[in-house]
C-alpha atoms as a PDB file:
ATOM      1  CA  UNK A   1     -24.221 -21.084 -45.014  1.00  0.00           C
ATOM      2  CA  UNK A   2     -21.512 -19.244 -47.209  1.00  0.00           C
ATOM      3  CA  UNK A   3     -20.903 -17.551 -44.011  1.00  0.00           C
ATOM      4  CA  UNK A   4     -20.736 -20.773 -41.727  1.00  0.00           C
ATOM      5  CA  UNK A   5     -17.164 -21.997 -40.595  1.00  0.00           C
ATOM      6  CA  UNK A   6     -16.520 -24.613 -42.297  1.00  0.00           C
ATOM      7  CA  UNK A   7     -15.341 -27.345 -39.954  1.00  0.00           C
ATOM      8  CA  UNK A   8     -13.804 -30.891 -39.607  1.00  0.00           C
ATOM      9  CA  UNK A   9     -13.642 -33.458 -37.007  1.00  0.00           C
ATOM     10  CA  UNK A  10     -10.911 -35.997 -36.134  1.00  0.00           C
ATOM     11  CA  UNK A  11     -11.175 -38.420 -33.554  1.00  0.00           C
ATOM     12  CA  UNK A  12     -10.629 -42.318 -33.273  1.00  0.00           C
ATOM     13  CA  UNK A  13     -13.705 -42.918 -31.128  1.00  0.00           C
ATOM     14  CA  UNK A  14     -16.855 -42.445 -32.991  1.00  0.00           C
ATOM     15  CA  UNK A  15     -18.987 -41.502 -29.674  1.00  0.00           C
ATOM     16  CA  UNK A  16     -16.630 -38.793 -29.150  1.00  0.00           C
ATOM     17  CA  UNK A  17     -16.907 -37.616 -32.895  1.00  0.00           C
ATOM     18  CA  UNK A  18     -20.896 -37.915 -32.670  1.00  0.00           C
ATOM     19  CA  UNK A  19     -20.883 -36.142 -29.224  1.00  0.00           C
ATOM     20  CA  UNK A  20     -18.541 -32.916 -30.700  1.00  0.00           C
ATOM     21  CA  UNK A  21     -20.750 -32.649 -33.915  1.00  0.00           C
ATOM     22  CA  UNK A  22     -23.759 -33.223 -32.069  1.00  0.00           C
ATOM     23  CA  UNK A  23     -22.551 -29.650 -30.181  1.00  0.00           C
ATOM     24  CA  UNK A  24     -21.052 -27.631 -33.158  1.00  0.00           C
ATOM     25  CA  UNK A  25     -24.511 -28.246 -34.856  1.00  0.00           C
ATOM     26  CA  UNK A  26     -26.196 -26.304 -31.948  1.00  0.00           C
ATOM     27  CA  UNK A  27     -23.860 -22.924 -33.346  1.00  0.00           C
ATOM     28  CA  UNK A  28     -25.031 -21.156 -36.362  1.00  0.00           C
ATOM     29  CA  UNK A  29     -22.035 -20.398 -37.284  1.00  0.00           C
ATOM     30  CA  UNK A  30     -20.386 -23.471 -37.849  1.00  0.00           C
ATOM     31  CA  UNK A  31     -21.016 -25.389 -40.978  1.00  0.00           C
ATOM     32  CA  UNK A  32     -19.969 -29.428 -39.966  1.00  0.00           C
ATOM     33  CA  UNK A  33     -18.324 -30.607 -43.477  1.00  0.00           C
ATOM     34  CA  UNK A  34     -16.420 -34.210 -42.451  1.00  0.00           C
ATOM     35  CA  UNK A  35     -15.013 -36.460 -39.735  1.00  0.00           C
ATOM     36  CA  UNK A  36     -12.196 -39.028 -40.044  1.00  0.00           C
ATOM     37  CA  UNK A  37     -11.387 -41.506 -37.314  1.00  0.00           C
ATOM     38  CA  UNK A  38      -7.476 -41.584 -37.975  1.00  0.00           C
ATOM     39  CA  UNK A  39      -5.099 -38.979 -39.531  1.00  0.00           C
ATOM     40  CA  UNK A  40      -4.727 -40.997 -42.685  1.00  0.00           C
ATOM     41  CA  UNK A  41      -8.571 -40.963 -43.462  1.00  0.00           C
ATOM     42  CA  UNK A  42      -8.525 -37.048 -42.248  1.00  0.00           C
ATOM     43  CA  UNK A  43      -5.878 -35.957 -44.806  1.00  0.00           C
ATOM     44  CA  UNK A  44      -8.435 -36.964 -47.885  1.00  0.00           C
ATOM     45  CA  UNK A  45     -10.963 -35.352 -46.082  1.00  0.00           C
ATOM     46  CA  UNK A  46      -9.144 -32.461 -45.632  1.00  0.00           C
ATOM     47  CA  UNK A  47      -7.931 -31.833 -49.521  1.00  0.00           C
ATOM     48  CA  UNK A  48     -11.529 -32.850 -50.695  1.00  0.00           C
ATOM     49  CA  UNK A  49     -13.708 -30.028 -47.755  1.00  0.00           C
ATOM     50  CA  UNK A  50     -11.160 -27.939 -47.400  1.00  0.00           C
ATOM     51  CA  UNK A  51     -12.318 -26.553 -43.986  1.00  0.00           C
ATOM     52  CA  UNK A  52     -11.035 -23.627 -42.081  1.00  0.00           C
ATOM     53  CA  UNK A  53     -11.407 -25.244 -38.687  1.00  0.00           C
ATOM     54  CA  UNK A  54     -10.367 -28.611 -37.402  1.00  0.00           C
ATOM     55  CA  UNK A  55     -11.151 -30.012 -34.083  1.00  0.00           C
ATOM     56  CA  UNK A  56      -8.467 -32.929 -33.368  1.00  0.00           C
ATOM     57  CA  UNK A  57      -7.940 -35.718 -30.997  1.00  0.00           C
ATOM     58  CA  UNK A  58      -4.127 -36.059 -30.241  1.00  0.00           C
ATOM     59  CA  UNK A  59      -3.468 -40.075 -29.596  1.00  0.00           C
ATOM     60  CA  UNK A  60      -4.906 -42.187 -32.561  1.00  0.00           C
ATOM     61  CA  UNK A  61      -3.783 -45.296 -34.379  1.00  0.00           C
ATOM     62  CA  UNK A  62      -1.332 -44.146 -36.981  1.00  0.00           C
ATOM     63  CA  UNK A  63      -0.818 -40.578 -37.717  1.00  0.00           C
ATOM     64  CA  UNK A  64      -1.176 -39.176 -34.165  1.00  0.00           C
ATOM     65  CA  UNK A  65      -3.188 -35.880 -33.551  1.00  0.00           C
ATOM     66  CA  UNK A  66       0.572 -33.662 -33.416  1.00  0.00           C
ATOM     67  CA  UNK A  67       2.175 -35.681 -36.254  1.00  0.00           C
ATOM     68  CA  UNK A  68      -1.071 -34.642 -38.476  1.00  0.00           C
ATOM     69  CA  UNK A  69      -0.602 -30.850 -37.053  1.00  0.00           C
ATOM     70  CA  UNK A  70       2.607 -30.552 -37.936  1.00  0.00           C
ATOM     71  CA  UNK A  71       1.730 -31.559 -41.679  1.00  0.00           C
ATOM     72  CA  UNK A  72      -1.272 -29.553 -41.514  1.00  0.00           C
ATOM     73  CA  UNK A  73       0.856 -26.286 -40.439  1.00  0.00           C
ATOM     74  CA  UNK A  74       2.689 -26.767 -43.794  1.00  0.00           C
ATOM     75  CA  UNK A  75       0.042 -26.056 -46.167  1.00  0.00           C
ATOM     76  CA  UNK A  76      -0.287 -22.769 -47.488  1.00  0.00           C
ATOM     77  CA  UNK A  77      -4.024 -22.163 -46.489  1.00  0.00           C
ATOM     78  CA  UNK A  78      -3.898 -24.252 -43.925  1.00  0.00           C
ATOM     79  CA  UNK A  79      -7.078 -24.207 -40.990  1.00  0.00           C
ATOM     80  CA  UNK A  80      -7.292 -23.382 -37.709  1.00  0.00           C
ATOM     81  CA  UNK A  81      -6.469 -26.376 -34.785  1.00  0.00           C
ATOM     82  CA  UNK A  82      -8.581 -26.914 -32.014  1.00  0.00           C
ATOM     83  CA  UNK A  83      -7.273 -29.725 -29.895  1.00  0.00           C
ATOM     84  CA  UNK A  84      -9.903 -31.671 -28.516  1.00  0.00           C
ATOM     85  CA  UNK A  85      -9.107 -34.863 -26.053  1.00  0.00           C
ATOM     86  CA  UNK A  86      -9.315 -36.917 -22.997  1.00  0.00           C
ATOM     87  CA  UNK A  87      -5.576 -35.585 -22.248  1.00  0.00           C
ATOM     88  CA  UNK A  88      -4.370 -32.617 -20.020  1.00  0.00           C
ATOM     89  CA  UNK A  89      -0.507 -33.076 -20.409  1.00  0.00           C
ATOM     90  CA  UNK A  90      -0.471 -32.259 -24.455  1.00  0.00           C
ATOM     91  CA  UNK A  91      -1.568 -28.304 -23.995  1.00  0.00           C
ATOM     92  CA  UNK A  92       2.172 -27.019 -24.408  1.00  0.00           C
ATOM     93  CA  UNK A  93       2.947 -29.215 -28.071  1.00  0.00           C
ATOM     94  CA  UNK A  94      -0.066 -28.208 -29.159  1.00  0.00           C
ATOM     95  CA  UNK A  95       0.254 -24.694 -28.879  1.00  0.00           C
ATOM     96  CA  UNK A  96       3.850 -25.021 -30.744  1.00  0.00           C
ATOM     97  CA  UNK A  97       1.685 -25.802 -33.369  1.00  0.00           C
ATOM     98  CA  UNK A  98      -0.243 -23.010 -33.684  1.00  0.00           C
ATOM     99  CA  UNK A  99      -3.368 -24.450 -31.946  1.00  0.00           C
ATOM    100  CA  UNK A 100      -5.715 -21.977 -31.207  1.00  0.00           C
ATOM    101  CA  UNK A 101      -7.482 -23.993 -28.122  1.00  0.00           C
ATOM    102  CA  UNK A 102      -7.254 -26.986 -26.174  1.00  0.00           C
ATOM    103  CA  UNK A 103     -10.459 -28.708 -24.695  1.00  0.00           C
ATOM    104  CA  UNK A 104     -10.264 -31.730 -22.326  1.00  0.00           C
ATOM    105  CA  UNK A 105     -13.540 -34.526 -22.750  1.00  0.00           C
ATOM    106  CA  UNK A 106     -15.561 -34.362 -21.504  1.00  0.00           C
ATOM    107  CA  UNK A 107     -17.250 -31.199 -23.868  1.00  0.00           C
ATOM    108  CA  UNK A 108     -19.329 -28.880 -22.947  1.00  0.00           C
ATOM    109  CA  UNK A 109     -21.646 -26.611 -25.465  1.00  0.00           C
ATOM    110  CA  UNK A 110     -20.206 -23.929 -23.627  1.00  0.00           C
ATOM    111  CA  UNK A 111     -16.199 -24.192 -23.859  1.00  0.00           C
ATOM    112  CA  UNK A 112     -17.400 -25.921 -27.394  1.00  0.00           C
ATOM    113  CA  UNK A 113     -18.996 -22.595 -28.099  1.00  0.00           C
ATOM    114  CA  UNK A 114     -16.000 -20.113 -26.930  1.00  0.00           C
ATOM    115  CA  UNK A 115     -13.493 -22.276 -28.952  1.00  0.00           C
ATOM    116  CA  UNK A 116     -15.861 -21.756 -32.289  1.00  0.00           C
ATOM    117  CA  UNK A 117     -15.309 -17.906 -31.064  1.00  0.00           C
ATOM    118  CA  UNK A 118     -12.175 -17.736 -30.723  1.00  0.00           C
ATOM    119  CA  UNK A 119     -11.704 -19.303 -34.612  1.00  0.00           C
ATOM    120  CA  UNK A 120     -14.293 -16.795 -35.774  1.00  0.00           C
ATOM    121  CA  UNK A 121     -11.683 -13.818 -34.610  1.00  0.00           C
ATOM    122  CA  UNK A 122      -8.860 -15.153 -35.847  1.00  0.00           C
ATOM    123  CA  UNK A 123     -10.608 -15.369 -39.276  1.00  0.00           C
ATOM    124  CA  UNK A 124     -12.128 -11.583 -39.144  1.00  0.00           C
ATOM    125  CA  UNK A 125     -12.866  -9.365 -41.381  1.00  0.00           C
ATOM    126  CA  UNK A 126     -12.748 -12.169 -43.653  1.00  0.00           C
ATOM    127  CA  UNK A 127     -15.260 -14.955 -43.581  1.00  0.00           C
ATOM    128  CA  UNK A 128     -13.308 -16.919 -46.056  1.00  0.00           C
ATOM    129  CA  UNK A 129     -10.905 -19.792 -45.651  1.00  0.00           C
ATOM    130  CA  UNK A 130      -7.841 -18.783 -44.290  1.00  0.00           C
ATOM    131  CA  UNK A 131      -4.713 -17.227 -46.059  1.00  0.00           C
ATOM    132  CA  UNK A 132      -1.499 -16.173 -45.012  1.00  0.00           C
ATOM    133  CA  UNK A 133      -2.537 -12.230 -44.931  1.00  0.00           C
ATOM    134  CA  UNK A 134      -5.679 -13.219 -42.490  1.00  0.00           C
ATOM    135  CA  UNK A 135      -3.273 -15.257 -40.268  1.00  0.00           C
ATOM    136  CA  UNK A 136      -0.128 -12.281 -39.879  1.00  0.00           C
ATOM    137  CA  UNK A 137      -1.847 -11.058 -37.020  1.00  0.00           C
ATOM    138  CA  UNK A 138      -1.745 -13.963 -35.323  1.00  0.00           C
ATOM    139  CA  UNK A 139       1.815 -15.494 -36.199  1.00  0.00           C
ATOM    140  CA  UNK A 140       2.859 -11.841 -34.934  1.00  0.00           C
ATOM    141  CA  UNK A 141       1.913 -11.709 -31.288  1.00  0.00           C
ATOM    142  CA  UNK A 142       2.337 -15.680 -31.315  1.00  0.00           C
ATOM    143  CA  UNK A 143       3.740 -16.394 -27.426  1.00  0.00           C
ATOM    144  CA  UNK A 144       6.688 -18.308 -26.279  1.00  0.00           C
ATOM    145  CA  UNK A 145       6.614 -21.145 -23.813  1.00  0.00           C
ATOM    146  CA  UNK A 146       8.579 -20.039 -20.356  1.00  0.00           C
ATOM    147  CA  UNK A 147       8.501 -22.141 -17.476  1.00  0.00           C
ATOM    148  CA  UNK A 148       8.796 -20.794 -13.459  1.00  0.00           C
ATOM    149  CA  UNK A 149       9.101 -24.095 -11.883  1.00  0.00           C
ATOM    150  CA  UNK A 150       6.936 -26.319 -13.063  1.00  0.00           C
ATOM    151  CA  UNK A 151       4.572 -23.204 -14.175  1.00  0.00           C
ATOM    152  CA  UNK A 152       4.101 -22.515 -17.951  1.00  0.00           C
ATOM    153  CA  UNK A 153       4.078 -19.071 -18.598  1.00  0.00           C
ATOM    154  CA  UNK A 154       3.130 -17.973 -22.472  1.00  0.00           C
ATOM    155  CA  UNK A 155       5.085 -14.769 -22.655  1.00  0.00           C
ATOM    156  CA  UNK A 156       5.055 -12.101 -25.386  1.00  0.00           C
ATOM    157  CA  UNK A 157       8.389 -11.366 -27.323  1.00  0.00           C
ATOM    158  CA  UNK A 158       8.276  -7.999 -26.116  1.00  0.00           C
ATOM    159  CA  UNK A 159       8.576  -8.248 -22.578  1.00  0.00           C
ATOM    160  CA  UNK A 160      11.691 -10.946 -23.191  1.00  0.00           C
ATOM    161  CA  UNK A 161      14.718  -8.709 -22.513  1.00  0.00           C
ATOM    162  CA  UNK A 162      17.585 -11.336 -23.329  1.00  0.00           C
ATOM    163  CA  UNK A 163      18.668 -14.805 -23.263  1.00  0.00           C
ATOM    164  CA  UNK A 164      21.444 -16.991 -22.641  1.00  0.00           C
ATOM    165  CA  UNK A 165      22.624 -20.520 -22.808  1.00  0.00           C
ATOM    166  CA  UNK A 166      24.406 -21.807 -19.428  1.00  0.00           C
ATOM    167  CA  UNK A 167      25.063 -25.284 -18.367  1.00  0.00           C
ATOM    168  CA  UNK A 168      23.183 -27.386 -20.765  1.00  0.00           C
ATOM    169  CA  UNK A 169      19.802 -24.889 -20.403  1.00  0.00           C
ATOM    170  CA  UNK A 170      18.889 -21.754 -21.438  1.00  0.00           C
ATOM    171  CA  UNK A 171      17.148 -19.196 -19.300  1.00  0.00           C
ATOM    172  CA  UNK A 172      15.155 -16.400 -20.293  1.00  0.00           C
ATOM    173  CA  UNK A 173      15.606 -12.505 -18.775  1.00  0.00           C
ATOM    174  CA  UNK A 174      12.256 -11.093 -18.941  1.00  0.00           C
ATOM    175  CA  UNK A 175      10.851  -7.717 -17.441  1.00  0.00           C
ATOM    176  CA  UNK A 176       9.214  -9.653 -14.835  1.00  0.00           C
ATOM    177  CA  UNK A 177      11.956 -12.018 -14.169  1.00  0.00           C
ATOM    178  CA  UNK A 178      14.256 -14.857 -15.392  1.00  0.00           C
ATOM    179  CA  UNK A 179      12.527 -18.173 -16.436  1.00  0.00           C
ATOM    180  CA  UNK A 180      13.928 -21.088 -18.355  1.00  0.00           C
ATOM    181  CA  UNK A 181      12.679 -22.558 -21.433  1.00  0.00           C
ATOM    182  CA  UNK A 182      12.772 -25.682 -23.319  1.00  0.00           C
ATOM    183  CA  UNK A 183      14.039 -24.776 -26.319  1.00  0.00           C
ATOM    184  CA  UNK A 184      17.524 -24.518 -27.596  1.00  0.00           C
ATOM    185  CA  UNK A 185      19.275 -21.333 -28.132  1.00  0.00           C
ATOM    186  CA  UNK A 186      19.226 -21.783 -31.974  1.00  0.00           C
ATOM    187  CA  UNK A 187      16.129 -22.646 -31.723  1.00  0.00           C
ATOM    188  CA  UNK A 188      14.493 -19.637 -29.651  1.00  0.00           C
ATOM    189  CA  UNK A 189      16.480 -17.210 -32.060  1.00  0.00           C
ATOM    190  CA  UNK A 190      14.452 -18.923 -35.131  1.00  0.00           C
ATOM    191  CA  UNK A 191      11.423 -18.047 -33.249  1.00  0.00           C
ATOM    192  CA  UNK A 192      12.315 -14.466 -32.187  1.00  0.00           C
ATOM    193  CA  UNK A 193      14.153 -13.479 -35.447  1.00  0.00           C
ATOM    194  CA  UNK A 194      11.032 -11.170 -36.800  1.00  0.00           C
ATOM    195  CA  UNK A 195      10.577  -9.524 -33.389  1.00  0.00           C
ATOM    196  CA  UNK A 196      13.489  -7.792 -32.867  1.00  0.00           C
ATOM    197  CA  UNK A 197      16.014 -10.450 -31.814  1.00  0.00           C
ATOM    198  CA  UNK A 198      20.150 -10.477 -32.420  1.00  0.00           C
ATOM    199  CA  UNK A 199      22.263 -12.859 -31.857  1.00  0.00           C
ATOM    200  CA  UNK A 200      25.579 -11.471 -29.934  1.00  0.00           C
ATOM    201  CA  UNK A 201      27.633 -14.336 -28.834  1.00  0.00           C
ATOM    202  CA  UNK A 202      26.860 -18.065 -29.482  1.00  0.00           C
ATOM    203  CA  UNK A 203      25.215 -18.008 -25.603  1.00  0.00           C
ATOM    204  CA  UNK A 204      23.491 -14.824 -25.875  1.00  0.00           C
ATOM    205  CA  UNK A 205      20.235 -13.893 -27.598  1.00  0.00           C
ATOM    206  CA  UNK A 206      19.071  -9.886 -27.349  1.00  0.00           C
ATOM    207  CA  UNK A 207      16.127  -8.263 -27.579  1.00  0.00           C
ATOM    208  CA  UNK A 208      17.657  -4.617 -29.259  1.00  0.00           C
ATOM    209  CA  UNK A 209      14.758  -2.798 -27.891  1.00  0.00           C
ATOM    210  CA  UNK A 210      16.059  -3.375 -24.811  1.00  0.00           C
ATOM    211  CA  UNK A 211      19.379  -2.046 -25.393  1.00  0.00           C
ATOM    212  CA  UNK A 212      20.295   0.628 -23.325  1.00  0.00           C
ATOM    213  CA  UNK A 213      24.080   1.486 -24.443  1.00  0.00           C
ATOM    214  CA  UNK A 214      26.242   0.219 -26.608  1.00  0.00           C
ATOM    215  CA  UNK A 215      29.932   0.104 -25.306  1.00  0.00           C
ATOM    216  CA  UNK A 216      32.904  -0.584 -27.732  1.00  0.00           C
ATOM    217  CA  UNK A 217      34.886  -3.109 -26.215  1.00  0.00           C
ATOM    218  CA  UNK A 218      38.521  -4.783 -27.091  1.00  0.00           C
ATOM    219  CA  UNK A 219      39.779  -6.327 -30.171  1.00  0.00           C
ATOM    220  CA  UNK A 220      36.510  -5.259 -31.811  1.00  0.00           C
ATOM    221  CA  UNK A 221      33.691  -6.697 -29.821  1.00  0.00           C
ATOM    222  CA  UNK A 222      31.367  -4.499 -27.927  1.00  0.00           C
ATOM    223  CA  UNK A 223      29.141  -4.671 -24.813  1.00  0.00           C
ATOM    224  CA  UNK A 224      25.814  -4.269 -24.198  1.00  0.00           C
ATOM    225  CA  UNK A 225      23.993  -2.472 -21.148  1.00  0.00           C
ATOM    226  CA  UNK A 226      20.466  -3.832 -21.234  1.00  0.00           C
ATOM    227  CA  UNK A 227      17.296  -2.147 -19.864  1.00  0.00           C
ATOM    228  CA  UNK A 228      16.518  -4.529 -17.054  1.00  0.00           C
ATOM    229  CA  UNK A 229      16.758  -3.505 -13.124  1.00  0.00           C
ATOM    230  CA  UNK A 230      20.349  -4.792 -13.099  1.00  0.00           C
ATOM    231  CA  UNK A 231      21.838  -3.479 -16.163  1.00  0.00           C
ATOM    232  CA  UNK A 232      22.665  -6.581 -17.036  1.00  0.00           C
ATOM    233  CA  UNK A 233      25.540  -6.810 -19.699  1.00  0.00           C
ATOM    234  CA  UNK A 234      25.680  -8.913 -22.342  1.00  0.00           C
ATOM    235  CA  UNK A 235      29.085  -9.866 -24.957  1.00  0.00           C
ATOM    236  CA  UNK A 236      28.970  -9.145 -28.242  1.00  0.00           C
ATOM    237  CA  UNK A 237      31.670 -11.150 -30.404  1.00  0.00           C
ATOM    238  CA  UNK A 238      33.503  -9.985 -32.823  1.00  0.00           C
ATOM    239  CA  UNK A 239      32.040 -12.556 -34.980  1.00  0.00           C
ATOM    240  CA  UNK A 240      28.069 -11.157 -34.112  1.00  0.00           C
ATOM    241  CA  UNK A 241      28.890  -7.622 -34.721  1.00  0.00           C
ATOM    242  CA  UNK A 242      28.301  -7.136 -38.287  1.00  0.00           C
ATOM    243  CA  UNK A 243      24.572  -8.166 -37.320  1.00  0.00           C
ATOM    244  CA  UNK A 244      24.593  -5.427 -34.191  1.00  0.00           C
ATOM    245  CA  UNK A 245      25.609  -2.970 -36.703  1.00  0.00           C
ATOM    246  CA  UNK A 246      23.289  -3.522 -39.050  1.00  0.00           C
ATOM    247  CA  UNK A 247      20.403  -3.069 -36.364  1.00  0.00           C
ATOM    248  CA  UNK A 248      21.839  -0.134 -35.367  1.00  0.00           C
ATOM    249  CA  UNK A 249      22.897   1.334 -37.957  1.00  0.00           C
ATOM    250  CA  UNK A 250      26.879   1.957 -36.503  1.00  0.00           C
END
């Protein structure tokens, strides 16, 4: 099974871990190499199988499901996640780190079956364990977490025009409308930085393919028109335009 995706289980309750291997053994293309029952067991597994696919409870005694993802998203070949538990209200931490699916117990061979698929994608052309060049693609359309309401809306970088810190929150101007998010300003621009993304002003975040005109301003700051259906305009300090400059080549 040279071929076979090579995967790990981690889960607390041991009918749980029988029940998920029992359905990963029905697909051919999934090689089962270990289970753990906490995330201190799971990290020996891991070093000694090395899988490229781990399905992973989130609460356990110890080292919780998220805590373990996080160390796992370290690693330099590190596997896929597939989140796998009896809880709903985890989805959006879980894809922060990187998960590539969520399933709620109780499992099906089916939704078993389309996460296994999904894994097998991400890892094309190459059947081997993962390394940074096979998982590019995926870091690069990697969505952010908006929120309409109480709606989460995973959003591509692209269609984010601009965003700006105001009154303790920071809300998002996208193509299709404003939304808020959860993360800091700093930390949104961390995300954004490799698609496109300038920081103008300390409470403004752009998106410079959606800069429509550049207007020199006073005292050596500048304003820009954005793309949007209002023509929004953003500040550019005089501190932040060394980096507009740069982008632009001005």
């Amino acid at each position: 099974m040279s071929t076979a995706l090579r995967t790990f289980i981690i889960d607390d309750e041991a009918p749980a871990r029988r029940e998920l291997r029992y359905l990963l053994e029905q697909i051919a293309t999934v090689e089962v190499v270990g289970e753990a029952a906490n995330g201190s067991t799971a990290l020996k597994g891991l070093r000694e199988t090395k899988p490229n696919l781990v399905f992973l409870d989130i609460q356990m005694p110890g080292l919780s499901g998220l805590e373990l993802a996080q160390f796992l998203c370290e690693l330099p070949e590190r596997p896929l996640l597939v989140f796998a538990t009896a809880f709903d209200e985890y989805a959006l931490q879980a894809f922060e780190v990187d998960a590539i699916d969520y399933l709620c117990k109780p499992f099906t061979l089916e939704r078993v079956a389309k996460a296994v698929a999904k894994a097998a994608k991400a890892l094309s052309p190459t059947v081997a364990p993962p390394v940074p060049e096979a998982r590019q693609p995926l870091e690069a359309c990697r969505k952010i977490i908006l929120y309409r309401g109480e709606t989460i809306v995973p959003t591509a970088a692209e269609r984010i025009i601009f965003a700006r810190a105001e009154e303790g929150e920071v809300l998002v101007h996208a193509v299709d409308g404003r939304y808020r998010t959860r993360c800091a300003l700093n930390e949104l621009e961390q995300k954004l930085a490799a698609a496109g993304f300038v920081r103008t002003h300390r409470s403004f975040l752009v998106n410079i393919n959606h800069v429509r005109e550049v207007i020199p301003w006073f005292n050596g700051s500048y304003k820009l028109i954005m793309d949007d259906r209002e023509r929004s305009e953003v500040p550019v300090s005089r501190y932040n335009v060394k980096d507009l400059k740069r982008h632009f080549d001005l």
